[in-house]
Protein backbone atom coordinates (compact mmCIF):
# COMPACT_ATOMS: atom_id res chain seq x y z
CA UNK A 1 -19.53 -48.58 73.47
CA UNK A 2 -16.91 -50.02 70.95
CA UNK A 3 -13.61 -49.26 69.93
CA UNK A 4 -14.01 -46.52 67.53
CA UNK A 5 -11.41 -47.28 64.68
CA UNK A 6 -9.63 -44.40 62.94
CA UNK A 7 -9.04 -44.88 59.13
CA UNK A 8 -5.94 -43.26 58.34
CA UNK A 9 -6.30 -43.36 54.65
CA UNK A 10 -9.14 -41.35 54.88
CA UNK A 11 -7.45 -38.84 57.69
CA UNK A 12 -4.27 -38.25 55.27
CA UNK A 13 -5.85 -37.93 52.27
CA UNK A 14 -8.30 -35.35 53.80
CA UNK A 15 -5.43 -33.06 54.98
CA UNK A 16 -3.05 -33.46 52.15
CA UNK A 17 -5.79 -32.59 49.46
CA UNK A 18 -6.36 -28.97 50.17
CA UNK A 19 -2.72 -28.52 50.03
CA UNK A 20 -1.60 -30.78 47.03
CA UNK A 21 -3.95 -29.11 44.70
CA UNK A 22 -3.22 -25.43 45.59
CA UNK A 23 0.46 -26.54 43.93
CA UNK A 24 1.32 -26.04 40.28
CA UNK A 25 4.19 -26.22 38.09
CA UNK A 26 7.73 -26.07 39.61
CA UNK A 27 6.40 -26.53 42.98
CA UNK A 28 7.21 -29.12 45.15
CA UNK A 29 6.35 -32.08 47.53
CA UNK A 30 7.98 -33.50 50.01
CA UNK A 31 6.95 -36.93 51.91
CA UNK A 32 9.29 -37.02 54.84
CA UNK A 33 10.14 -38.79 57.94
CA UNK A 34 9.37 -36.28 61.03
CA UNK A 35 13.17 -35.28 61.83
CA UNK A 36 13.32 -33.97 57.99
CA UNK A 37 14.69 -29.97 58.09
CA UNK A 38 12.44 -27.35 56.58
CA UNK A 39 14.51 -24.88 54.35
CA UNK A 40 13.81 -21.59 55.06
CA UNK A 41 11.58 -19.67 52.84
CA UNK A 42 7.89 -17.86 52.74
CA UNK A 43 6.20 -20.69 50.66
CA UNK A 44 6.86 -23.46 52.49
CA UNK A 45 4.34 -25.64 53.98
CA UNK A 46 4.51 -28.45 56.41
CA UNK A 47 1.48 -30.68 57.70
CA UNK A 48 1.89 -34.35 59.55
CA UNK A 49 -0.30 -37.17 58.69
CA UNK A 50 -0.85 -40.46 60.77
CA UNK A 51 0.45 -42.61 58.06
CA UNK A 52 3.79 -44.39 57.36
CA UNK A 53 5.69 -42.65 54.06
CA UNK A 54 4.77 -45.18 51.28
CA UNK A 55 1.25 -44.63 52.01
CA UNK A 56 0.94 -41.28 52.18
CA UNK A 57 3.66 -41.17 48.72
CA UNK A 58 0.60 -43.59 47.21
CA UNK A 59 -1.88 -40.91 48.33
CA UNK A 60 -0.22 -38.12 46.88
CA UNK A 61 0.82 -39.92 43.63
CA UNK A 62 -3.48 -41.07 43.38
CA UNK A 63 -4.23 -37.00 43.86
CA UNK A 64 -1.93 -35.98 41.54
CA UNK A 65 -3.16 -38.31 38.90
CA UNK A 66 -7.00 -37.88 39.71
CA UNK A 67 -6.52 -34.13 39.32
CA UNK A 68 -4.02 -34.27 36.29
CA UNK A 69 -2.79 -30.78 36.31
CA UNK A 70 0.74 -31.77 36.68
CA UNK A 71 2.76 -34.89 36.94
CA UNK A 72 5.53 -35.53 39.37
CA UNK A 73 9.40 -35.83 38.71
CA UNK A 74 10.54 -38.34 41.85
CA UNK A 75 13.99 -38.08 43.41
CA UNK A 76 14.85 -40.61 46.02
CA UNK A 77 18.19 -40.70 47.71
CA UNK A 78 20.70 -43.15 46.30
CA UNK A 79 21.97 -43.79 50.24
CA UNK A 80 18.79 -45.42 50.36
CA UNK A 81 19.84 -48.10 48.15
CA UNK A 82 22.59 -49.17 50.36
CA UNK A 83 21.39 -49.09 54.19
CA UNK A 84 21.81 -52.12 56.39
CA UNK A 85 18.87 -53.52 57.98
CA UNK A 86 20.19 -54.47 60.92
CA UNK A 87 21.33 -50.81 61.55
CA UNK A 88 17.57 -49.53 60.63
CA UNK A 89 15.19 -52.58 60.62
CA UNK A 90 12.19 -52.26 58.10
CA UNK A 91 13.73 -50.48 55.32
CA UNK A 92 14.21 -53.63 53.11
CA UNK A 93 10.36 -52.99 53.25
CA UNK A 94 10.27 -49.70 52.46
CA UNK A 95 13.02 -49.89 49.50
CA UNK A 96 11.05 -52.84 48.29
CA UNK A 97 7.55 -50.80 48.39
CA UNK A 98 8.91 -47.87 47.23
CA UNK A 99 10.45 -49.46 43.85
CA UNK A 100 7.00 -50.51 42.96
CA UNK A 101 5.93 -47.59 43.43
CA UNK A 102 8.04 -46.21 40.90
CA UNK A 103 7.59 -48.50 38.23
CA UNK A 104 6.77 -46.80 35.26
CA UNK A 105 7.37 -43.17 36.66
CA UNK A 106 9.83 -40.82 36.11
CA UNK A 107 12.38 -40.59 38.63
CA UNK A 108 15.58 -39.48 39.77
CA UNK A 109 17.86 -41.61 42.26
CA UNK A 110 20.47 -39.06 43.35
CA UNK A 111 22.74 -38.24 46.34
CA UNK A 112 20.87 -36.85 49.48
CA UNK A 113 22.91 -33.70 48.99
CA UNK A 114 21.56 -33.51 45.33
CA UNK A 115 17.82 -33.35 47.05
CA UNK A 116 18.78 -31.01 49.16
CA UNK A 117 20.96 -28.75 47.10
CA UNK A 118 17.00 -28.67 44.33
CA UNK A 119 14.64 -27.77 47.68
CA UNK A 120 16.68 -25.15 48.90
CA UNK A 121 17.29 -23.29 45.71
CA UNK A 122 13.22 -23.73 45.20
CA UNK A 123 12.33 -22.83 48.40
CA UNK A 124 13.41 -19.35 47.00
CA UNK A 125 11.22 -18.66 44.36
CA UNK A 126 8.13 -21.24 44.56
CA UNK A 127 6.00 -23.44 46.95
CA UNK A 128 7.20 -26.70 48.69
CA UNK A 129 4.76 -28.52 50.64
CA UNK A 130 6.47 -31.19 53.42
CA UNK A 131 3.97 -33.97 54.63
CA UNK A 132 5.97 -35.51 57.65
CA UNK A 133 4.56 -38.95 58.23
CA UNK A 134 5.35 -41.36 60.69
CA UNK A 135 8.16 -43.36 58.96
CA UNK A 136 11.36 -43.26 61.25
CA UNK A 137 14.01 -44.49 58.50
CA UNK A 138 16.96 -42.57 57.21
CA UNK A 139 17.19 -41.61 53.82
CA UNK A 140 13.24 -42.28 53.34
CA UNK A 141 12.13 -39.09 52.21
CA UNK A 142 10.57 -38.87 48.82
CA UNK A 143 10.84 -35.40 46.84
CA UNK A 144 8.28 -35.01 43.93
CA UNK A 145 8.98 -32.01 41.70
CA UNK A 146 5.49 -31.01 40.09
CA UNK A 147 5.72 -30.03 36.07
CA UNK A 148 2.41 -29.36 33.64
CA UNK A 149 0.69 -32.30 33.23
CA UNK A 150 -0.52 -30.91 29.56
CA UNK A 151 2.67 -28.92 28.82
CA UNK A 152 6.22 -30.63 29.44
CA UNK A 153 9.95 -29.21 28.68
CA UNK A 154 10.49 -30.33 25.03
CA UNK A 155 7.12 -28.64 24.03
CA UNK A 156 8.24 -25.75 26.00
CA UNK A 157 12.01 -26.32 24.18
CA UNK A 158 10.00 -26.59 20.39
CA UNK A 159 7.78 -23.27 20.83
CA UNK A 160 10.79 -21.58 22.41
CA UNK A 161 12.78 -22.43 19.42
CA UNK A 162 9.89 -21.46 16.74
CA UNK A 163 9.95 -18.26 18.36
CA UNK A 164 13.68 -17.75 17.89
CA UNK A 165 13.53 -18.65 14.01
CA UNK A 166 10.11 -16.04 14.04
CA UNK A 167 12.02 -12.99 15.19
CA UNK A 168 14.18 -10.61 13.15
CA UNK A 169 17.91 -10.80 13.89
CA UNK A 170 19.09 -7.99 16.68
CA UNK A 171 20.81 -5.04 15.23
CA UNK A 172 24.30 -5.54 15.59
CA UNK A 173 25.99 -1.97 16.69
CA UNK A 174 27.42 0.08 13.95
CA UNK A 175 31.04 1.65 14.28
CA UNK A 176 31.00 5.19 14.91
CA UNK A 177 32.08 7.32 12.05
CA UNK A 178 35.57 8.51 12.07
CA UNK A 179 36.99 11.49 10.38
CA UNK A 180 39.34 10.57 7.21
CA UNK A 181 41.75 13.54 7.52
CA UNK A 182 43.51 13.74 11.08
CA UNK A 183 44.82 17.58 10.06
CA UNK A 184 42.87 20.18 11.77
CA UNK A 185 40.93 22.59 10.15
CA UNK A 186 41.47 25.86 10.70
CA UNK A 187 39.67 28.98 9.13
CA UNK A 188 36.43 31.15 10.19
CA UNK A 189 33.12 30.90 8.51
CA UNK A 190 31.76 34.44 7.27
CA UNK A 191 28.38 35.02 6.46
């Protein structure tokens, strides 16, 4: 018998998918190296795929657009921008992958702490999904926040201000009526 190869591609995109495409708007994805810490919350999600993290970020990036629901919103850490090879060998690679990668799409390039700071404040109210993968580099995770893919925030900011201009002013609270004579009244009433 031969050496049975194992097509990794194929592998990662096959456990990813179901996942991905549960996820809509204000969720998020996370490719990550396998030391990355899960926040805690009750929607998140964390699979491993045999695949390095510039792969599996072109897998996720082909699902997204194949399905077209929503689009993603990259951060990257800016401490990637400045590690030494010699102190982590390979991540000239992965920098140099990764920028052409994001050609074209919109991206942040933030502090690590910045990253952070976004998935733990949305681990509280929506999904994350974390695919650890087998890249072993610091400062190599990529976090995609997901947004409508038909619907984005300045049509959201237009019908949001059309609705503003539709509805009435509020009632603005009327001063209570106050006697003009501060002399009691005395007397009885007869009938």
């Amino acid at each position: 018998m031969g050496v049975r190869v194992v097509d990794d591609v194929h592998i990662t995109r096959a456990k990813i998918a179901p996942n991905l495409l549960q996820l809509g708007a204000r969720n998020w994805v996370v490719v990550a190296d396998p030391a990355c810490p899960l926040p805690a919350g009750s929607g998140i999600v964390s699979i491993t795929v045999p695949a390095n993290t510039i792969d599996t970020f072109r897998e996720v990036l082909d699902l997204l657009e194949i399905e077209g629901a929503v689009v993603p919103r990259i951060w990257v850490s800016h401490e990637l921008s400045v590690v030494p090879e010699a102190r982590a060998p390979g991540i000239t690679q992965h920098r140099n992958e990764l920028e052409k990668l994001l050609l074209g799409r919109f991206h942040y390039t933030v502090n690590n702490r910045v990253i952070d700071m976004q998935l733990a404040q949305a681990a509280k109210d929506f999904r994350i999904l974390y695919i650890r993968t087998s890249t072993r580099l610091p400062y190599s995770n990529i976090a995609i926040e997901l947004d409508s893919g038909y619907w984005n925030s300045d049509a959201e900011t237009e019908v949001q201000q059309r609705l503003q201009q539709l509805m009435p002013p509020e009632p603005q609270p009327t001063a209570p009526i106050q006697p003009t004579s501060t002399t009691p009244m005395t007397g009885s009433i007869t009938a």
